[in-house]
C-alpha atoms as a PDB file:
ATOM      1  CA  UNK A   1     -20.846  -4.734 -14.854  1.00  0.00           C
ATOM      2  CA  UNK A   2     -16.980  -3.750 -15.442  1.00  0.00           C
ATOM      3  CA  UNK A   3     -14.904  -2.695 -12.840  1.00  0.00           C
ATOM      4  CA  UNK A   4     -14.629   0.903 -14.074  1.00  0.00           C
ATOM      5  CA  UNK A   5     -17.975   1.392 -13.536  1.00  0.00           C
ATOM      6  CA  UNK A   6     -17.912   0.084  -9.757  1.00  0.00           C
ATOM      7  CA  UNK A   7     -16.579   2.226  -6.686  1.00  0.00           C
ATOM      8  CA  UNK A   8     -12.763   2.831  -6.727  1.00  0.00           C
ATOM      9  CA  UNK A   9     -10.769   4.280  -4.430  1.00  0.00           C
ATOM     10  CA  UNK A  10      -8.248   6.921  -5.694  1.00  0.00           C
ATOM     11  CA  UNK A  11      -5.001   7.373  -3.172  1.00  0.00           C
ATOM     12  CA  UNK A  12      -1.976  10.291  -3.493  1.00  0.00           C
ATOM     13  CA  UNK A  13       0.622  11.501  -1.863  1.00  0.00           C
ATOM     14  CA  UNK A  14       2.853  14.205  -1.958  1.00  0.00           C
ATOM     15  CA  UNK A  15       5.768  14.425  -0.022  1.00  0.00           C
ATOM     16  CA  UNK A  16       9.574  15.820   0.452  1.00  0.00           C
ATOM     17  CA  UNK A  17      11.352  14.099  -1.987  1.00  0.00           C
ATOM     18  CA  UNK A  18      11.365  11.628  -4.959  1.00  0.00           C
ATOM     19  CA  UNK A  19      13.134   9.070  -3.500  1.00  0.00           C
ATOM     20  CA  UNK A  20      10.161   6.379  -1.858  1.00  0.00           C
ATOM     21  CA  UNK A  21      12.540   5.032   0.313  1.00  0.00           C
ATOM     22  CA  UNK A  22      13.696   7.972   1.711  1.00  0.00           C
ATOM     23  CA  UNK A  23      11.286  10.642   1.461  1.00  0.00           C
ATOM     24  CA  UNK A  24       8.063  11.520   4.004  1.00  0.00           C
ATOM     25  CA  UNK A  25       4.640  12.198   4.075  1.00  0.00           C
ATOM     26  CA  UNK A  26       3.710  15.659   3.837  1.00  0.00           C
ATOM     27  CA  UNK A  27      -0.148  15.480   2.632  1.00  0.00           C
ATOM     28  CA  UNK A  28      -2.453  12.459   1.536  1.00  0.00           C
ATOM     29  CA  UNK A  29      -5.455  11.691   0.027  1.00  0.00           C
ATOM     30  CA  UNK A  30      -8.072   8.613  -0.374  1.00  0.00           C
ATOM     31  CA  UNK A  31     -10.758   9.750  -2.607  1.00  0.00           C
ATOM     32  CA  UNK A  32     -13.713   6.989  -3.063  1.00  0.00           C
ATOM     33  CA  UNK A  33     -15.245   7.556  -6.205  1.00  0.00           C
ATOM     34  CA  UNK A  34     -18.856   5.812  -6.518  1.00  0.00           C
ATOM     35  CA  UNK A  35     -20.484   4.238  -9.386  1.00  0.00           C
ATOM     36  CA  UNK A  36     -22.555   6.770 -10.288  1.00  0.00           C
ATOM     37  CA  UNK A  37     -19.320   9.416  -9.600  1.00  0.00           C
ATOM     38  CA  UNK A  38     -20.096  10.257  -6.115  1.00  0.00           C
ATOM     39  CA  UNK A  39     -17.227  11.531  -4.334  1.00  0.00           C
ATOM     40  CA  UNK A  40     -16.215  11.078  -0.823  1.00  0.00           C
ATOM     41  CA  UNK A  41     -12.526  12.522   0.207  1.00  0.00           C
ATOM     42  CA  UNK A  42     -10.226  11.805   2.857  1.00  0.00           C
ATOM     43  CA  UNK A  43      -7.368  13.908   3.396  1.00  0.00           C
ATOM     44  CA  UNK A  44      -4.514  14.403   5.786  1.00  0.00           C
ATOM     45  CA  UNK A  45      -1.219  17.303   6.373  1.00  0.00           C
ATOM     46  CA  UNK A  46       1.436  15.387   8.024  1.00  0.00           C
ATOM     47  CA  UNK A  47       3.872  17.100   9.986  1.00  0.00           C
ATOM     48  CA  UNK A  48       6.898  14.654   8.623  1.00  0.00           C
ATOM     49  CA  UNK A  49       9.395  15.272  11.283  1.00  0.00           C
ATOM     50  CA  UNK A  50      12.100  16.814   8.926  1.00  0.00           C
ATOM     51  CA  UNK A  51      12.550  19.684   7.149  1.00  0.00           C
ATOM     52  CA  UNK A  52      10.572  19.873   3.506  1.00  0.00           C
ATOM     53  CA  UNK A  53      12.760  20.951   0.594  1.00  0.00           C
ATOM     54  CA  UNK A  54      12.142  24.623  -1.273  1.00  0.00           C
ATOM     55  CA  UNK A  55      11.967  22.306  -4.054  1.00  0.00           C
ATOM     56  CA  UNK A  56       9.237  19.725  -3.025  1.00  0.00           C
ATOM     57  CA  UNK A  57       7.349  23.070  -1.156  1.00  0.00           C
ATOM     58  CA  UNK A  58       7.261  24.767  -4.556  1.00  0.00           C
ATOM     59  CA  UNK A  59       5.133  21.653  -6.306  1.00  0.00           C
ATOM     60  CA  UNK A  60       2.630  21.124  -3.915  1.00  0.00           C
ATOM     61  CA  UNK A  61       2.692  24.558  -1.963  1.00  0.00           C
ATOM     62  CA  UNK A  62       3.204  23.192   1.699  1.00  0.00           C
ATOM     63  CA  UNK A  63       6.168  24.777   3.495  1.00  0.00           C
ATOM     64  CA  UNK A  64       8.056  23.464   6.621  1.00  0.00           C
ATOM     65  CA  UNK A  65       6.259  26.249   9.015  1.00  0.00           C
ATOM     66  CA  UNK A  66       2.841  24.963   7.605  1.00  0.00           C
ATOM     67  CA  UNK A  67       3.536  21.634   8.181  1.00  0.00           C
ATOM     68  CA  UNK A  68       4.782  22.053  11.567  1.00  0.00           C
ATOM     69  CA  UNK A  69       2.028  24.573  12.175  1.00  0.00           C
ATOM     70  CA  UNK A  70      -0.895  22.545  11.026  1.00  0.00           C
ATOM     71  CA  UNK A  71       0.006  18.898  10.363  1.00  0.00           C
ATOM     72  CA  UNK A  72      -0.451  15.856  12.529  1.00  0.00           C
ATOM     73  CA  UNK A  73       2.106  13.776  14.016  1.00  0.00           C
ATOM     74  CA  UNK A  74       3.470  12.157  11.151  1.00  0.00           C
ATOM     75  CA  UNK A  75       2.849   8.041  12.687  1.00  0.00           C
ATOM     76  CA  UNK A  76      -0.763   9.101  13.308  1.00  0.00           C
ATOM     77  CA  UNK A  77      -0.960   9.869   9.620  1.00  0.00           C
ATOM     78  CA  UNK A  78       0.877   6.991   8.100  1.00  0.00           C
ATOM     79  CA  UNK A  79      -1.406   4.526  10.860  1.00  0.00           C
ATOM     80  CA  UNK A  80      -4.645   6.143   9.304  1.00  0.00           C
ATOM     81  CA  UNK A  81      -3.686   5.709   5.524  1.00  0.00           C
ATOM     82  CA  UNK A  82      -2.911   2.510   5.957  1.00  0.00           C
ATOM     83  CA  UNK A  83      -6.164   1.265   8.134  1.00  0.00           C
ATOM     84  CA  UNK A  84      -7.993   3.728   5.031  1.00  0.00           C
ATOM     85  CA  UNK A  85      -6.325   1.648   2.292  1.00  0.00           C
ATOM     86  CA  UNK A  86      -6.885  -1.745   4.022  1.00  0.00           C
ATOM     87  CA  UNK A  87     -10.481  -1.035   4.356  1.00  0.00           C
ATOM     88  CA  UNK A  88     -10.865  -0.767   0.851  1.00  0.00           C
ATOM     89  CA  UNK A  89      -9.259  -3.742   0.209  1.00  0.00           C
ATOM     90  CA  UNK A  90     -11.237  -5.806   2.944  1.00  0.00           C
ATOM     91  CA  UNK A  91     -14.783  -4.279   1.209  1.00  0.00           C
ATOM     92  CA  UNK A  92     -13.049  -5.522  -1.926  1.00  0.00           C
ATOM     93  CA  UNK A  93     -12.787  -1.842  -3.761  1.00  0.00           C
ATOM     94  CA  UNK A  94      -9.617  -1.398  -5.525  1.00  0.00           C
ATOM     95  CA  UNK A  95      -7.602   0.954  -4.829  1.00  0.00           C
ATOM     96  CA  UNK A  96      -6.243   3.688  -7.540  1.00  0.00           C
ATOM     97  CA  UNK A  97      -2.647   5.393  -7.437  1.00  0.00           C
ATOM     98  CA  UNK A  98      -0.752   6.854 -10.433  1.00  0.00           C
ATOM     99  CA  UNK A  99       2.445   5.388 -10.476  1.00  0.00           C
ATOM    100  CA  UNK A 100       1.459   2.945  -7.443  1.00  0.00           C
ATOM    101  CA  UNK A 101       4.903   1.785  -7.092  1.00  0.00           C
ATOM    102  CA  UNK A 102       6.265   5.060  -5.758  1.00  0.00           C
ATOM    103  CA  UNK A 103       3.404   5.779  -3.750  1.00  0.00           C
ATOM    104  CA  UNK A 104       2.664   2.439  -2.153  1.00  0.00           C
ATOM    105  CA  UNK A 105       6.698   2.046  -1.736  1.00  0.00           C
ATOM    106  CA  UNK A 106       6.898   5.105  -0.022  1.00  0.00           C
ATOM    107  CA  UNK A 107       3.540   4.615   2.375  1.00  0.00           C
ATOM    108  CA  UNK A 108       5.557   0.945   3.077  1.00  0.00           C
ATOM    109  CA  UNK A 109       8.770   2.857   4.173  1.00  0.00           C
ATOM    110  CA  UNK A 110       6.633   5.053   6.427  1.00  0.00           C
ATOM    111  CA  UNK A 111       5.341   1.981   7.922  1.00  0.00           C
ATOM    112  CA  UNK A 112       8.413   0.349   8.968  1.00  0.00           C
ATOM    113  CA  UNK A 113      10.226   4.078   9.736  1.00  0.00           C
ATOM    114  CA  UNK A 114       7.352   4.524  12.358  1.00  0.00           C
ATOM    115  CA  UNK A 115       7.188   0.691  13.894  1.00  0.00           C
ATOM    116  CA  UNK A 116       4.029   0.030  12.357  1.00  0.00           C
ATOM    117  CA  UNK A 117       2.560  -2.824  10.734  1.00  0.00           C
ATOM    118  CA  UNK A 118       3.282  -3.148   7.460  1.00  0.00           C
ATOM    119  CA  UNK A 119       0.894  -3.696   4.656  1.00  0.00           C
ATOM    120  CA  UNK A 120      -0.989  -7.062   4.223  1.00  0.00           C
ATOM    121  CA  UNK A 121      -3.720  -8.457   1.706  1.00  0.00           C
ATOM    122  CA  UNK A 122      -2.499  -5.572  -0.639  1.00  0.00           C
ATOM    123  CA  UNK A 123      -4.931  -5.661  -3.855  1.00  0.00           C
ATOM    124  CA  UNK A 124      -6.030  -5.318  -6.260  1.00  0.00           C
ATOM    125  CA  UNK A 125      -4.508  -1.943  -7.106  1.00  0.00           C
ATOM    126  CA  UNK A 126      -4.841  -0.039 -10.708  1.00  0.00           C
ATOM    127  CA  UNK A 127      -2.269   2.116 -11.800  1.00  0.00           C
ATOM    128  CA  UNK A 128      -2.815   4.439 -14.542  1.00  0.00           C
ATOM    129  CA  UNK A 129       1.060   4.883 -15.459  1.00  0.00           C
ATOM    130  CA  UNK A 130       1.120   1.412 -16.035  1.00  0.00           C
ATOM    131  CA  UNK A 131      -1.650   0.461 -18.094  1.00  0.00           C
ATOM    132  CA  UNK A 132      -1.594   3.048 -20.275  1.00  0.00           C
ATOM    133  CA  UNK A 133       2.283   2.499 -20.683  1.00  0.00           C
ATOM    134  CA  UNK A 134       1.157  -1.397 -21.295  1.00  0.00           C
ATOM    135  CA  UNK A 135      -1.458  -0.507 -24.050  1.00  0.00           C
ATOM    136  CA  UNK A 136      -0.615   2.820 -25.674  1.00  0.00           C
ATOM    137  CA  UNK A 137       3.244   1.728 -26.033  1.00  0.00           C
ATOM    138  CA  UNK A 138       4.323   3.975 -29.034  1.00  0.00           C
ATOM    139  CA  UNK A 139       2.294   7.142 -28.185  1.00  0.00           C
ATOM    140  CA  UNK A 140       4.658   9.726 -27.879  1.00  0.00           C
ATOM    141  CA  UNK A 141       4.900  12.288 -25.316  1.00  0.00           C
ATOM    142  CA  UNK A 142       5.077  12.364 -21.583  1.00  0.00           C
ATOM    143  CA  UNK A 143       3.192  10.304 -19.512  1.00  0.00           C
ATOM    144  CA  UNK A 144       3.275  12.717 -16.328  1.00  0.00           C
ATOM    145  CA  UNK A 145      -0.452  12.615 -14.306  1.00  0.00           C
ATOM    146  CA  UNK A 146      -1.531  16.086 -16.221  1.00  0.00           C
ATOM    147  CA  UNK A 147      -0.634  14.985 -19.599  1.00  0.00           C
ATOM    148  CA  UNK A 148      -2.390  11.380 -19.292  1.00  0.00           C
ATOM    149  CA  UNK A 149      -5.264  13.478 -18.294  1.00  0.00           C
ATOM    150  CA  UNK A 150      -5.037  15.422 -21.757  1.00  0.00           C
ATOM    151  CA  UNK A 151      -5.180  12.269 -23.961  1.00  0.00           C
ATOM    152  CA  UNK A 152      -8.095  10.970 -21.811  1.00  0.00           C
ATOM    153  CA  UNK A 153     -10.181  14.133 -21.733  1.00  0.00           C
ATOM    154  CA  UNK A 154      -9.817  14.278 -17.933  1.00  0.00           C
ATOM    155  CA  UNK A 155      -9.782  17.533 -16.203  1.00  0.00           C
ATOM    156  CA  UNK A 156      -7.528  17.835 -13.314  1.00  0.00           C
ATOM    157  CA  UNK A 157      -7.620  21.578 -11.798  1.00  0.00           C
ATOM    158  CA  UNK A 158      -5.181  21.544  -8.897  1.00  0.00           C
ATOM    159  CA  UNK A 159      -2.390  19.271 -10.233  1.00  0.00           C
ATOM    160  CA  UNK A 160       0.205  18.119  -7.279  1.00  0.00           C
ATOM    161  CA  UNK A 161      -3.172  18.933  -4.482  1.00  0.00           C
ATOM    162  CA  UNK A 162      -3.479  15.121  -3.366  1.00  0.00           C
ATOM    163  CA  UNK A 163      -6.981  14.904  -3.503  1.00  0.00           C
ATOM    164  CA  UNK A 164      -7.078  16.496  -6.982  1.00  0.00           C
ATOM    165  CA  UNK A 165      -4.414  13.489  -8.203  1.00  0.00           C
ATOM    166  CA  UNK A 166      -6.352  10.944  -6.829  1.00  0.00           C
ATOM    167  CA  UNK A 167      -9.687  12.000  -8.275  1.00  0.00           C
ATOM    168  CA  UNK A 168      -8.082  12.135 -11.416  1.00  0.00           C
ATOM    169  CA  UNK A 169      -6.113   9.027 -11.682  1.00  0.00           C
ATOM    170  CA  UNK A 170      -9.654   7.153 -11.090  1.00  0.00           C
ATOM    171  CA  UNK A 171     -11.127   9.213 -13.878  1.00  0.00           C
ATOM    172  CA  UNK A 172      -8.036   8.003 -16.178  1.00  0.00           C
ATOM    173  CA  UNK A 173      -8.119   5.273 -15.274  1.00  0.00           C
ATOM    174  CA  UNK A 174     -12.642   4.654 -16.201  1.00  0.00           C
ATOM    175  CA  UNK A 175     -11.363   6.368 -19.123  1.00  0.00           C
ATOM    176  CA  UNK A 176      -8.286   4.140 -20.053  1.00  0.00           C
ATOM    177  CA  UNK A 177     -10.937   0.666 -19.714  1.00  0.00           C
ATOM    178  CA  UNK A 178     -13.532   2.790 -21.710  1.00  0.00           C
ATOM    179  CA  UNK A 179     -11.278   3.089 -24.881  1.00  0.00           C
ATOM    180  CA  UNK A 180      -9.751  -0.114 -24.259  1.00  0.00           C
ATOM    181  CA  UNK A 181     -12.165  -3.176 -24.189  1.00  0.00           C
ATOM    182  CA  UNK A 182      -9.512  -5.472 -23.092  1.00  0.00           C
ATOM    183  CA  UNK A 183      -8.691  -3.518 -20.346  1.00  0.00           C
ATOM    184  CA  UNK A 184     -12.384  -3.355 -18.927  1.00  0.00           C
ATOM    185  CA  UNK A 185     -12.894  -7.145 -19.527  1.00  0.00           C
ATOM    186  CA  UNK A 186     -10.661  -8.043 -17.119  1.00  0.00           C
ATOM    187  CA  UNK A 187     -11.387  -8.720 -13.199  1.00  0.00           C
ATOM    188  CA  UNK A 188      -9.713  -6.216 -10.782  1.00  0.00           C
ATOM    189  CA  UNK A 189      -7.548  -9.144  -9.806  1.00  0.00           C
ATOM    190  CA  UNK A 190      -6.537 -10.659 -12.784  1.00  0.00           C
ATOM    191  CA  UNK A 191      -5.408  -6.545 -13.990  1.00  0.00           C
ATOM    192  CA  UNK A 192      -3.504  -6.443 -11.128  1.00  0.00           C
ATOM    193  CA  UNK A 193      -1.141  -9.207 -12.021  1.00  0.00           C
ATOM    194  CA  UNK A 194      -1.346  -8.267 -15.622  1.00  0.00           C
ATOM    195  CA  UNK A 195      -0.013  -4.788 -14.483  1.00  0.00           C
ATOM    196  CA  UNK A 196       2.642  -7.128 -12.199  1.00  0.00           C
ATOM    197  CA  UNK A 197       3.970  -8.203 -15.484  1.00  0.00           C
ATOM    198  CA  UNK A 198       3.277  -5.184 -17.207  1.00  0.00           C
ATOM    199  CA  UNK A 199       6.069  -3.021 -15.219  1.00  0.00           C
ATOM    200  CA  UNK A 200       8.430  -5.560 -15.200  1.00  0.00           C
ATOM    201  CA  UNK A 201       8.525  -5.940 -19.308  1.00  0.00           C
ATOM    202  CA  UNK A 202       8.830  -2.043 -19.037  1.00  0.00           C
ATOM    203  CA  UNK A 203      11.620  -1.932 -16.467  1.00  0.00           C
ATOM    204  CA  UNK A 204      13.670  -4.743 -18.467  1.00  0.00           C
ATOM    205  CA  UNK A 205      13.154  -2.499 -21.506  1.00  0.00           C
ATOM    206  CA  UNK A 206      13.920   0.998 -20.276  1.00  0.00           C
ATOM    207  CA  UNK A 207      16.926  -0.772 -18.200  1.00  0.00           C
ATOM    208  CA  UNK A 208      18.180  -2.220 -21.721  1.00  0.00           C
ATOM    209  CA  UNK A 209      17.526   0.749 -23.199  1.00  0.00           C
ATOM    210  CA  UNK A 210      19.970   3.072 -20.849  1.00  0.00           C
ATOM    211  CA  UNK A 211      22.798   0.225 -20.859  1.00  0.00           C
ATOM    212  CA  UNK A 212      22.745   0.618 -24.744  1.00  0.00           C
ATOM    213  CA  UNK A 213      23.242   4.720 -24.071  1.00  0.00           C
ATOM    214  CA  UNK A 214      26.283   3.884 -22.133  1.00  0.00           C
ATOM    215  CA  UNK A 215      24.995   3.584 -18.898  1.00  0.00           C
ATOM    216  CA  UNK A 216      26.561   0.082 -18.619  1.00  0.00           C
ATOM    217  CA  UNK A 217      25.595  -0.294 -14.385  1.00  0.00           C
ATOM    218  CA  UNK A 218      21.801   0.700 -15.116  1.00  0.00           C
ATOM    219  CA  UNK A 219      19.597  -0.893 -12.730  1.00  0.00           C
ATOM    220  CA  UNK A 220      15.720  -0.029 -12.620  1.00  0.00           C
ATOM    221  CA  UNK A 221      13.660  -1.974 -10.371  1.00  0.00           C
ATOM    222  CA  UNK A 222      10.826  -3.963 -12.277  1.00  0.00           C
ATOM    223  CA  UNK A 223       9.250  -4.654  -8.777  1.00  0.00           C
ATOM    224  CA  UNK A 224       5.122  -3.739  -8.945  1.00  0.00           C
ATOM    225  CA  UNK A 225       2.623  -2.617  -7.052  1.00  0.00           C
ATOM    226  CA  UNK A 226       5.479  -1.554  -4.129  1.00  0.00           C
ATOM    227  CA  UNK A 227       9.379  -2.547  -3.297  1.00  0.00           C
ATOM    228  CA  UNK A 228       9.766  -3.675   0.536  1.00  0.00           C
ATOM    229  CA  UNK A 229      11.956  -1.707   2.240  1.00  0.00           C
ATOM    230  CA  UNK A 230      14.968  -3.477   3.700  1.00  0.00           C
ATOM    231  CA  UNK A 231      16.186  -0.386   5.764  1.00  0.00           C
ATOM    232  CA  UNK A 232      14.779   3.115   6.105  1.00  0.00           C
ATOM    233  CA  UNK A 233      16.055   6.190   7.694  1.00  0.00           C
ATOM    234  CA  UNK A 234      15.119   6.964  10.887  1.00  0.00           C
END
């Protein structure tokens, strides 16, 4: 049996800002996804300590007041993903995240913001973004969570809810190995470093790609599943 058709683990966050290094926890979810599509959800609302932007409120509807209101200590939070995630990993379920390297990057920031231990044993992970970047190169279009869901016939009713995103980037990605064989015939493990090296051709392209625009200093990190953080703020 394939690995799409064994338990997965989807994970999300959503947060203050789009910068992993930088930006908090706000609310997370860990969504185990059976083989026969059982679902079991985890979620948390993280009261991150700072103040959440209009901006980042107005995507996934959580305001400061909420937060501060409602949410748990924000190194309670980041303690229990982590343990969640490790779990997985020691039962040997992968764990699912569209566009793993922002979300695992910015769970490893939390880590070390908070004192915590970072994350060990990570893998195998499956990212969405990156496989289907890896083996439908030249479709055109964006490849945001709700429009991957459109190509793959995968419904996703509460875009930016975390446990909605992590549902669906499981579903996209049973759907992404069902369409492509080659995808499904590998182990967990051996897509994970195939995904390693799948970013990093992608990041080496898009980085020559914006130096031939003109922007001559472009830099863009080819580092996959996550990007240690050297320094975080406090």
């Amino acid at each position: 049996m394939t690995w799409h058709r064994e338990p997965l683990a989807g994970f999300d966050l959503e947060t203050t800002g789009t910068d992993p290094l930088q930006a908090r926890i706000v609310t997370a979810a860990v969504v185990t996804v059976a083989g026969d599509g059982t679902v079991d959800r985890r979620t948390w609302l993280a009261d991150p300590g700072v103040r959440i932007p209009a901006q980042a409120s107005a995507i996934h509807g959580i305001s400061s007041e909420r937060a501060v209101a409602e949410g748990r200590p924000a190194r309670d939070v980041v303690a229990e993903i982590a343990e969640t995630l490790a779990g997985h990993w020691a039962r040997g379920v992968p764990v699912v995240a569209y566009n793993a390297a922002f979300d695992l990057t910015l769970l490893a920031a939390e880590l070390q913001r908070h004192g915590l231990a970072p994350l060990v044993d990570l893998g195998p992970v499956i990212d969405p973004y990156t496989i289907d970047r890896a083996v439908d190169r030249y479709r055109r279009g964006k490849r945001t969570l709700e429009a991957v869901c459109g190509e793959y016939g995968v419904v996703l009713d509460d875009a930016h809810e975390a446990s909605a995103d992590a549902l669906a980037a499981v579903r996209v990605a049973r759907a992404i190995a069902a369409r492509h064989t080659t995808v499904a015939g590998l182990t967990p493990a051996e897509l994970h470093s195939r995904q390693v090296r799948w970013y990093a051709e992608w990041a080496a392209d898009f980085q020559a790609f914006l130096r031939r625009k003109g922007e001559t200093d472009a830099t863009v990190d080819g580092t996959w599943p996550l990007r240690e953080p050297v320094a975080v703020s406090g």
